[in-house]
N, C-alpha and C. Protein backbone atom coordinates (compact mmCIF):
# COMPACT_ATOMS: atom_id res chain seq x y z
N UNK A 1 36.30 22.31 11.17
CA UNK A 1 35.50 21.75 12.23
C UNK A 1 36.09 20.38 12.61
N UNK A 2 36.66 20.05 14.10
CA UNK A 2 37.41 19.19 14.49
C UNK A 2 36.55 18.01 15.75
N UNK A 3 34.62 18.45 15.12
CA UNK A 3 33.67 17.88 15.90
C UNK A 3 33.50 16.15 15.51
N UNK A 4 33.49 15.54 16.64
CA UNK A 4 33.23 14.05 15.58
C UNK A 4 32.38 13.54 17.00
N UNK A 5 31.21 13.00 16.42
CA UNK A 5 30.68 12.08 17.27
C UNK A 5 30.97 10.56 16.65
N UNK A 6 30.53 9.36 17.98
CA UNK A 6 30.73 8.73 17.92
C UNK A 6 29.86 7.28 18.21
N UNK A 7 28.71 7.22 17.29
CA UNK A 7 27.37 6.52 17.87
C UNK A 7 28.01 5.06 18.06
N UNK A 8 27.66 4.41 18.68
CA UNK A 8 28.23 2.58 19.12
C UNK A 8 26.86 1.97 18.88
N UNK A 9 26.84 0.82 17.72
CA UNK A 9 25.69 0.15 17.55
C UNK A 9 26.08 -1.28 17.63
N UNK A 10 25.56 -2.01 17.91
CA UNK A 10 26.18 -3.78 18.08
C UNK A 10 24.65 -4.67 17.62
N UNK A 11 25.56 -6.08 17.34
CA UNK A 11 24.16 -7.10 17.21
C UNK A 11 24.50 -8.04 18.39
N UNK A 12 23.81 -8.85 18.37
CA UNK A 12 24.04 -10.19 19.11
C UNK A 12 23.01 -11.32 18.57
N UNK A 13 23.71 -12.03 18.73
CA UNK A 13 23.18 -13.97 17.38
C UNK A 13 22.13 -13.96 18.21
N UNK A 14 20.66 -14.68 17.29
CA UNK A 14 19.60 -15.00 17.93
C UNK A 14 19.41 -16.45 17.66
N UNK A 15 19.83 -16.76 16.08
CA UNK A 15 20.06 -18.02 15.56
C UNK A 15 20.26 -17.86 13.93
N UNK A 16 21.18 -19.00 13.93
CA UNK A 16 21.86 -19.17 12.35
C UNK A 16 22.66 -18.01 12.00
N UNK A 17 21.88 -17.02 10.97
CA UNK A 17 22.72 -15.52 10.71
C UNK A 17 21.46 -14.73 10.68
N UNK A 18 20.81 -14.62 12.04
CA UNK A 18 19.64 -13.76 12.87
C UNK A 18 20.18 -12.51 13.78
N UNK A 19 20.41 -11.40 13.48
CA UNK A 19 21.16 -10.85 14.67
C UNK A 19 19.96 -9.54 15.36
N UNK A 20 20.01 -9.56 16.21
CA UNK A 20 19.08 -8.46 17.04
C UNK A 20 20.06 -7.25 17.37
N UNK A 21 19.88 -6.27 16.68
CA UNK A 21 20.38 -4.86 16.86
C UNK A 21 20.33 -4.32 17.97
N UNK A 22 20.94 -3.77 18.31
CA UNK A 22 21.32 -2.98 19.41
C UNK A 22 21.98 -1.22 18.84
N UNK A 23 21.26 -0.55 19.12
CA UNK A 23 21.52 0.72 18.51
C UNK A 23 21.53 2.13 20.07
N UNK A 24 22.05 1.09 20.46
CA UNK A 24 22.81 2.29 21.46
C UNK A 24 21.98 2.89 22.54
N UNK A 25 22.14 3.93 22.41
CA UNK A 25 21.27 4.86 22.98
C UNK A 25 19.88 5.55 22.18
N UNK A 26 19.40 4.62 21.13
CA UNK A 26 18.20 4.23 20.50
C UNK A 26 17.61 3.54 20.74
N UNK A 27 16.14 3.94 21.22
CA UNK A 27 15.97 2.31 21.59
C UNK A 27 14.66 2.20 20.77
N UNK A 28 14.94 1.16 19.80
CA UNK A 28 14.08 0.61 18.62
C UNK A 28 13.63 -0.70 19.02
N UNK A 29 12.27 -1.12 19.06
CA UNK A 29 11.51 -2.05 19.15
C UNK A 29 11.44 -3.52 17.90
N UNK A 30 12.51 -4.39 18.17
CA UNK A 30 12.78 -5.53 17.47
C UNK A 30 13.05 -5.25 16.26
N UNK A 31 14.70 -4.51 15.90
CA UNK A 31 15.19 -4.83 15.00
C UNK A 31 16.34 -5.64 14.61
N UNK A 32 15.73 -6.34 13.68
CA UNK A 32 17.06 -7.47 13.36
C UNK A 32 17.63 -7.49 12.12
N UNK A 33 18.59 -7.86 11.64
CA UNK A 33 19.14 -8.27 10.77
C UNK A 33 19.47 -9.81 10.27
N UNK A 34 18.86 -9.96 9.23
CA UNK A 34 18.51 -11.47 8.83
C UNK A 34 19.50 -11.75 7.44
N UNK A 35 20.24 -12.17 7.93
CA UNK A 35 21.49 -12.97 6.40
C UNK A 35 21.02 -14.55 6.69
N UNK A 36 20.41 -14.85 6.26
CA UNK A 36 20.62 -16.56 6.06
C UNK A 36 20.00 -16.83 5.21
N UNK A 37 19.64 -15.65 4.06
CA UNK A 37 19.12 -16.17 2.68
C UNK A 37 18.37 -17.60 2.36
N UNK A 38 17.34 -17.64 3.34
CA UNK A 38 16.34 -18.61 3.33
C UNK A 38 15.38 -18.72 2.21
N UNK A 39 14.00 -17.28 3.16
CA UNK A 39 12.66 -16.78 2.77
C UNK A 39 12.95 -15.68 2.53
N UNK A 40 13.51 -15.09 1.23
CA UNK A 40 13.21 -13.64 1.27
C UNK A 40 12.22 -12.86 1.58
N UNK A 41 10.75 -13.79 1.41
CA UNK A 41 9.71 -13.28 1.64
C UNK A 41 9.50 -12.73 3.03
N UNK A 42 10.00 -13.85 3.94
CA UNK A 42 9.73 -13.97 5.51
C UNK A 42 10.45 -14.03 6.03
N UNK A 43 11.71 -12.72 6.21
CA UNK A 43 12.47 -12.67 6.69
C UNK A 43 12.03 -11.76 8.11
N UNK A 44 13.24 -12.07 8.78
CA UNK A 44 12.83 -10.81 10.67
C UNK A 44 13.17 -9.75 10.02
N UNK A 45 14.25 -9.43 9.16
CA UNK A 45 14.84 -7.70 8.91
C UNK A 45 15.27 -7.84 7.76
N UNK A 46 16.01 -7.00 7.37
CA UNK A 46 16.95 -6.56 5.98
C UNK A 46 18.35 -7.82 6.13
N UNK A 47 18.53 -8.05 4.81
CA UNK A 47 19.93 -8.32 5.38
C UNK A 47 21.05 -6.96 5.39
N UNK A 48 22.04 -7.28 5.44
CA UNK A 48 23.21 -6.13 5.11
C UNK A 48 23.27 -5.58 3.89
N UNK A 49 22.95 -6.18 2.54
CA UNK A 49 22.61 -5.36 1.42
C UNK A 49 21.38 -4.24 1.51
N UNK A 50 20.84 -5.07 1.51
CA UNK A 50 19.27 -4.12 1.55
C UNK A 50 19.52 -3.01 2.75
N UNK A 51 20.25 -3.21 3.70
CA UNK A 51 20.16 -2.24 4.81
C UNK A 51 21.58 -0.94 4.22
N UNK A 52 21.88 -1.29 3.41
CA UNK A 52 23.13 -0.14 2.70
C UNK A 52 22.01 0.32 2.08
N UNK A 53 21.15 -0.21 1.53
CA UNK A 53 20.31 0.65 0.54
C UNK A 53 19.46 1.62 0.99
N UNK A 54 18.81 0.64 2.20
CA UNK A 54 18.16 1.68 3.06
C UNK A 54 18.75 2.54 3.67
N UNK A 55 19.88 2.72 4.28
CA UNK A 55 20.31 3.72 4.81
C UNK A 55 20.83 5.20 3.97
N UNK A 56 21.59 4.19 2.77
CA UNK A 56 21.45 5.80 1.98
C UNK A 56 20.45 6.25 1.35
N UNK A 57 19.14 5.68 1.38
CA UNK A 57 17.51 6.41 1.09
C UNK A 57 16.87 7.05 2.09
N UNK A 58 17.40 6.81 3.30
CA UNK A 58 16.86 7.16 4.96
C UNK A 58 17.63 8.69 4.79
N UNK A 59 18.78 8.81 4.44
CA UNK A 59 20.05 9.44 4.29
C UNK A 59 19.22 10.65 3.14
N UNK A 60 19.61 10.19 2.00
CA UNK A 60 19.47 10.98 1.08
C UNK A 60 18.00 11.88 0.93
N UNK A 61 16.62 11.21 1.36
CA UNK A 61 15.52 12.14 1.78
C UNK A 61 15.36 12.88 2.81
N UNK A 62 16.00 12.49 3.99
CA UNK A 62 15.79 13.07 4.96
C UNK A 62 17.24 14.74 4.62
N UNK A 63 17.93 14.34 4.06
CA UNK A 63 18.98 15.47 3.31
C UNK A 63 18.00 16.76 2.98
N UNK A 64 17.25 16.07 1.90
CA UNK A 64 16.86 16.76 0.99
C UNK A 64 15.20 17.50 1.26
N UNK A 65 14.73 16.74 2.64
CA UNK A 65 13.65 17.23 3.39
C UNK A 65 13.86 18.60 4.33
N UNK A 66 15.49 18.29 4.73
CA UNK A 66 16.07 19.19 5.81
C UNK A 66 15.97 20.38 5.01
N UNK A 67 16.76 20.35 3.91
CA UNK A 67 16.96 21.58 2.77
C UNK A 67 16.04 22.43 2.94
N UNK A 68 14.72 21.84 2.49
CA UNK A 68 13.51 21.95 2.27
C UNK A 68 12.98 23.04 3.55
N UNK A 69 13.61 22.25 4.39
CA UNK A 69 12.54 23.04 5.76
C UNK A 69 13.34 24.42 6.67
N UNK A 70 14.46 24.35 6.04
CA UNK A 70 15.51 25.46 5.83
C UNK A 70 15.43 26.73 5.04
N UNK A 71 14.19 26.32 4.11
CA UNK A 71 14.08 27.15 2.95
C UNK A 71 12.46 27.53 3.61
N UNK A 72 12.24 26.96 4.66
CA UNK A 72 10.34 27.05 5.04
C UNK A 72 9.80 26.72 3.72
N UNK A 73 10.19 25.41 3.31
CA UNK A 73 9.08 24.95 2.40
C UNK A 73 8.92 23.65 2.60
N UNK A 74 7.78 22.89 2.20
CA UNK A 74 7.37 21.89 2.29
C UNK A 74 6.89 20.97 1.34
N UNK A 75 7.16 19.07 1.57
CA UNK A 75 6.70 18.57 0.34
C UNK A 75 5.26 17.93 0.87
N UNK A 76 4.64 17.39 -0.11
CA UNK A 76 3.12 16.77 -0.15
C UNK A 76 2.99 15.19 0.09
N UNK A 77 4.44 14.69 -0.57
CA UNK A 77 4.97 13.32 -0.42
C UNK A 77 6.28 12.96 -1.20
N UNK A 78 6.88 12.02 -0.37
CA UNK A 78 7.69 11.22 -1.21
C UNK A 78 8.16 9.67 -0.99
N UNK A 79 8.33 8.99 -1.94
CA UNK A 79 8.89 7.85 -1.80
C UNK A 79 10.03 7.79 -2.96
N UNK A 80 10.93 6.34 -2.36
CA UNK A 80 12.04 6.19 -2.93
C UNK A 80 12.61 5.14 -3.05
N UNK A 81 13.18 4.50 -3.92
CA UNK A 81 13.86 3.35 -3.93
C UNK A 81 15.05 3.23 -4.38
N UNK A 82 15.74 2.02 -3.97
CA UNK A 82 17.07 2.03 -4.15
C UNK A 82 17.39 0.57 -4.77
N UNK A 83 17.78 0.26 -6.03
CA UNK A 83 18.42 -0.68 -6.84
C UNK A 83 19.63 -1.11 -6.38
N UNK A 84 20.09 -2.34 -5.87
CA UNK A 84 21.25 -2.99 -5.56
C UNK A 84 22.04 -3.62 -6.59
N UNK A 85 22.47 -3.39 -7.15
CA UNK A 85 23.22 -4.23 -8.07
C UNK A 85 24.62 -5.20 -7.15
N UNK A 86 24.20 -6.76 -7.48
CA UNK A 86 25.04 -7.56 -6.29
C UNK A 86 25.63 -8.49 -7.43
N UNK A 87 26.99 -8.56 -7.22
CA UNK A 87 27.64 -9.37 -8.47
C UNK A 87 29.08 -10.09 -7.66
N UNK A 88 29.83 -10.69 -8.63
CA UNK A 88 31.02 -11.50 -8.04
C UNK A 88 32.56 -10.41 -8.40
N UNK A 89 32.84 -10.18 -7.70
CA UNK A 89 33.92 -9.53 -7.87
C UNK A 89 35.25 -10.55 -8.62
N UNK A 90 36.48 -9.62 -9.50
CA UNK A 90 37.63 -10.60 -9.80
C UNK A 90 37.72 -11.47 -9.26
N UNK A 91 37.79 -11.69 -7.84
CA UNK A 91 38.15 -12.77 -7.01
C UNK A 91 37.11 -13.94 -6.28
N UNK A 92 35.84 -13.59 -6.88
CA UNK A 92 34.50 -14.43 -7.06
C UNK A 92 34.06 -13.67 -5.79
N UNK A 93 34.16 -13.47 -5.08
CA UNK A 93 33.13 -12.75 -3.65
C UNK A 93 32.47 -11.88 -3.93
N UNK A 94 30.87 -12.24 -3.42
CA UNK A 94 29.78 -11.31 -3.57
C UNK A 94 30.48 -9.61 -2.80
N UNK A 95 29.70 -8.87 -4.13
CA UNK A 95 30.33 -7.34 -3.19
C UNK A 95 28.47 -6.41 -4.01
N UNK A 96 28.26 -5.50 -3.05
CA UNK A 96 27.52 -4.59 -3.84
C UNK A 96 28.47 -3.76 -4.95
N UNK A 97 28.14 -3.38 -6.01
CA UNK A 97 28.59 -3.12 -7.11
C UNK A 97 28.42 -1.07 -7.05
N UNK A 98 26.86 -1.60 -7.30
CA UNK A 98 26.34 -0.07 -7.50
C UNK A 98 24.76 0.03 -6.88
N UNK A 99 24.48 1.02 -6.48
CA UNK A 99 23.82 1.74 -6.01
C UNK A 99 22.64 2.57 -6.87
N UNK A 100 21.63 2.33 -7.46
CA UNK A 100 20.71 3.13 -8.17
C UNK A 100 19.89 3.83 -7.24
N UNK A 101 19.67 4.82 -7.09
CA UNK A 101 18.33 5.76 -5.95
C UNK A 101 17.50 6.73 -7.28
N UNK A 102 16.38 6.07 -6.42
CA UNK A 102 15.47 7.31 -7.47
C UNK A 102 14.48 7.71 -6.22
N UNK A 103 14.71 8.99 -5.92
CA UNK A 103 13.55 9.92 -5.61
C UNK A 103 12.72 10.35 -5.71
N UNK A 104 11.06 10.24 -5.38
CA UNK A 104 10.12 10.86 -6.01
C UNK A 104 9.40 11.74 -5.07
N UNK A 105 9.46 12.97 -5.80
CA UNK A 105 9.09 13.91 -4.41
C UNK A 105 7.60 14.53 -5.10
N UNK A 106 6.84 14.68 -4.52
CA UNK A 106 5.67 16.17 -5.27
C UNK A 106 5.60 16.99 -4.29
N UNK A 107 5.53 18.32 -4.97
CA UNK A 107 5.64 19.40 -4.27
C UNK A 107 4.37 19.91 -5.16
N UNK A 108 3.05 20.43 -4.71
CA UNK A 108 1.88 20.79 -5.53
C UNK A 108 2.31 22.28 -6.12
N UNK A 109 3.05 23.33 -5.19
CA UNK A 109 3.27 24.33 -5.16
C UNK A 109 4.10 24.64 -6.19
N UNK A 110 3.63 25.78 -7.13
CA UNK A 110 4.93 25.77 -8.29
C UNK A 110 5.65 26.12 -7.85
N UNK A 111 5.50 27.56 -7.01
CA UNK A 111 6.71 28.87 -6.79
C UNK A 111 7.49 27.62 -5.64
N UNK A 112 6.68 26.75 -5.00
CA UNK A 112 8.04 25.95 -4.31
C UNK A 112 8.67 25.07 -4.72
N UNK A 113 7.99 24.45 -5.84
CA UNK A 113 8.95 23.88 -6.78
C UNK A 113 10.21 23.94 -6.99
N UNK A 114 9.59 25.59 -7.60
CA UNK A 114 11.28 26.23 -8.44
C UNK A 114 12.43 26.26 -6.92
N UNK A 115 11.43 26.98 -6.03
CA UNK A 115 12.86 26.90 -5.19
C UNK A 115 13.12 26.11 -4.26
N UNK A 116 12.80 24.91 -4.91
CA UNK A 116 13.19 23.48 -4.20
C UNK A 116 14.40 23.31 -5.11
N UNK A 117 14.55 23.40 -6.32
CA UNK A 117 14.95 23.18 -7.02
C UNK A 117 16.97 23.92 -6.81
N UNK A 118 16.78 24.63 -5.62
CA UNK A 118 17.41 24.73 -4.99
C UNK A 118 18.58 23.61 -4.49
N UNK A 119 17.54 22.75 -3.88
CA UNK A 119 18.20 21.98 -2.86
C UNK A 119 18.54 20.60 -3.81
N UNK A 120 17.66 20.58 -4.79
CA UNK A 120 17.71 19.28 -5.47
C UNK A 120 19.58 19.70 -6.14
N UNK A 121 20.35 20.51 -6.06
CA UNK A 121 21.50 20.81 -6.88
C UNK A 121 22.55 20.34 -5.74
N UNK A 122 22.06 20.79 -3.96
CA UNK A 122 23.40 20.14 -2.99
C UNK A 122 22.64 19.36 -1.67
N UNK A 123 21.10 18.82 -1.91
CA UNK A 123 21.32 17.92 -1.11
C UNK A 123 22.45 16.60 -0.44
N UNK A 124 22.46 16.04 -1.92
CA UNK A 124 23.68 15.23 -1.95
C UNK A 124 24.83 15.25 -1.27
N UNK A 125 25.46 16.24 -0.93
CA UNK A 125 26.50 16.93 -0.04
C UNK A 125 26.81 16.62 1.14
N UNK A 126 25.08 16.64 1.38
CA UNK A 126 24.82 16.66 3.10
C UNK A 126 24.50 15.05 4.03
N UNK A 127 24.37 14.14 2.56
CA UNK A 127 23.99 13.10 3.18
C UNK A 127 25.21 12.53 3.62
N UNK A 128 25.81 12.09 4.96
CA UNK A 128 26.45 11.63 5.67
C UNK A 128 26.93 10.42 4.97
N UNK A 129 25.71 8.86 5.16
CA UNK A 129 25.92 8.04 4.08
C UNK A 129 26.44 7.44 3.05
N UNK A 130 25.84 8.65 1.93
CA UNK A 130 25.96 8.56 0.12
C UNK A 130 27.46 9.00 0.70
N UNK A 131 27.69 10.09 1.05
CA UNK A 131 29.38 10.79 0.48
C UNK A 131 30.29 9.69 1.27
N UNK A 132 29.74 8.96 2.41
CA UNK A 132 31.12 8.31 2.70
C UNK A 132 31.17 6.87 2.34
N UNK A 133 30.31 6.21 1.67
CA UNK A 133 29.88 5.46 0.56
C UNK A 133 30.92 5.62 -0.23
N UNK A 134 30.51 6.61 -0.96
CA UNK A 134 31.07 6.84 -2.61
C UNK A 134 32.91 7.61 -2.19
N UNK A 135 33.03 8.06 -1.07
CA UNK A 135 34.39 8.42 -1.14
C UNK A 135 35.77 7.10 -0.08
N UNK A 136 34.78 5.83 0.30
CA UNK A 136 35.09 4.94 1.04
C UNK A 136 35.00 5.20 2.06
N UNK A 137 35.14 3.95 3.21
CA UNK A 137 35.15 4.17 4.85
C UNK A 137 36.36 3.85 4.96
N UNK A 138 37.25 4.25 6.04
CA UNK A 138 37.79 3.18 6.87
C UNK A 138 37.39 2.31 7.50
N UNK A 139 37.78 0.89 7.81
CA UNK A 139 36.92 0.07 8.39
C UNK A 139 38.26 -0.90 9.08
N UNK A 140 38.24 -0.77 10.57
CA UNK A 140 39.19 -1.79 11.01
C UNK A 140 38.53 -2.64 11.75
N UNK A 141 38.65 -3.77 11.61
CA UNK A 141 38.34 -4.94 11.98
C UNK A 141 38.98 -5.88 12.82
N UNK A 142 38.37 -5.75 14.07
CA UNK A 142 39.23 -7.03 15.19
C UNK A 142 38.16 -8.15 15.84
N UNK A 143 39.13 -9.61 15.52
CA UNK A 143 38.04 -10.46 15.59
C UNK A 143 38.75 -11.02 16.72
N UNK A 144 37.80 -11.28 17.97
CA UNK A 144 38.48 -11.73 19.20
C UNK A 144 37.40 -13.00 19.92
N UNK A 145 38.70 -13.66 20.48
CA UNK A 145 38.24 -15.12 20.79
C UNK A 145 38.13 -15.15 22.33
């Protein structure tokens, strides 16, 4: 399969390291991205860590929901979180390290349990995200004046 889309998302400065998202041909109601490690409490958005985290939890349930509804079965609830581990690399620069996700799904239904239990073996596969995460991106970078 030689299909590739190509979504275009951008920010633009609001102030300090405040950026207001721009997601294309999405149109999401005031999202920003906040690096200026002030108020963690009272921040406008995620910074860029937290938003890797979120995306491969956005990623990895919605995977494993799809499975699910492929199979005509259904869950009751889930939530999930994702552990950042943020440290100094050899060369002292902050880098995310590792990635912890824990899933919590209930499914009341036994018989759908078991054959959820299905999907719980190749959701992973399917998340876009996690696999190009863990197998690297390319990433080229041009900074223009």
């Amino acid at each position: 399969m030689s299909e590739e889309i190509k979504p275009k998302v951008g920010i633009t400065l609001e102030k300090e390291m405040i950026f207001r998202c721009d997601l294309g041909d999405m149109k999401v109601k005031d999202c920003y991205i906040d690096d200026t490690h002030k108020d963690e409490v009272d921040m406008l958005g995620p910074n860029p860590s937290r938003l890797l985290g979120l995306a491969l939890l956005g990623c990895l349930s919605a995977s494993f929901i799809f499975c699910l509804q492929k199979k005509n079965l259904s869950l009751d609830d889930l939530n999930a979180t994702a552990e950042l581990t943020v440290a100094r690399n050899e060369k002292g620069f902050w880098r995310v390290k590792k990635v912890d996700v824990e899933i919590n799904i209930n499914i009341s239904d036994p018989a759908s349990r078991k054959r959820a239990d299905q999907c719980k073996k190749m959701f992973e596969q399917y998340c876009v995200v996690t696999q190009a995460v863990r197998e690297g991106i390319d990433v080229e970078v041009n900074l223009n004046y």
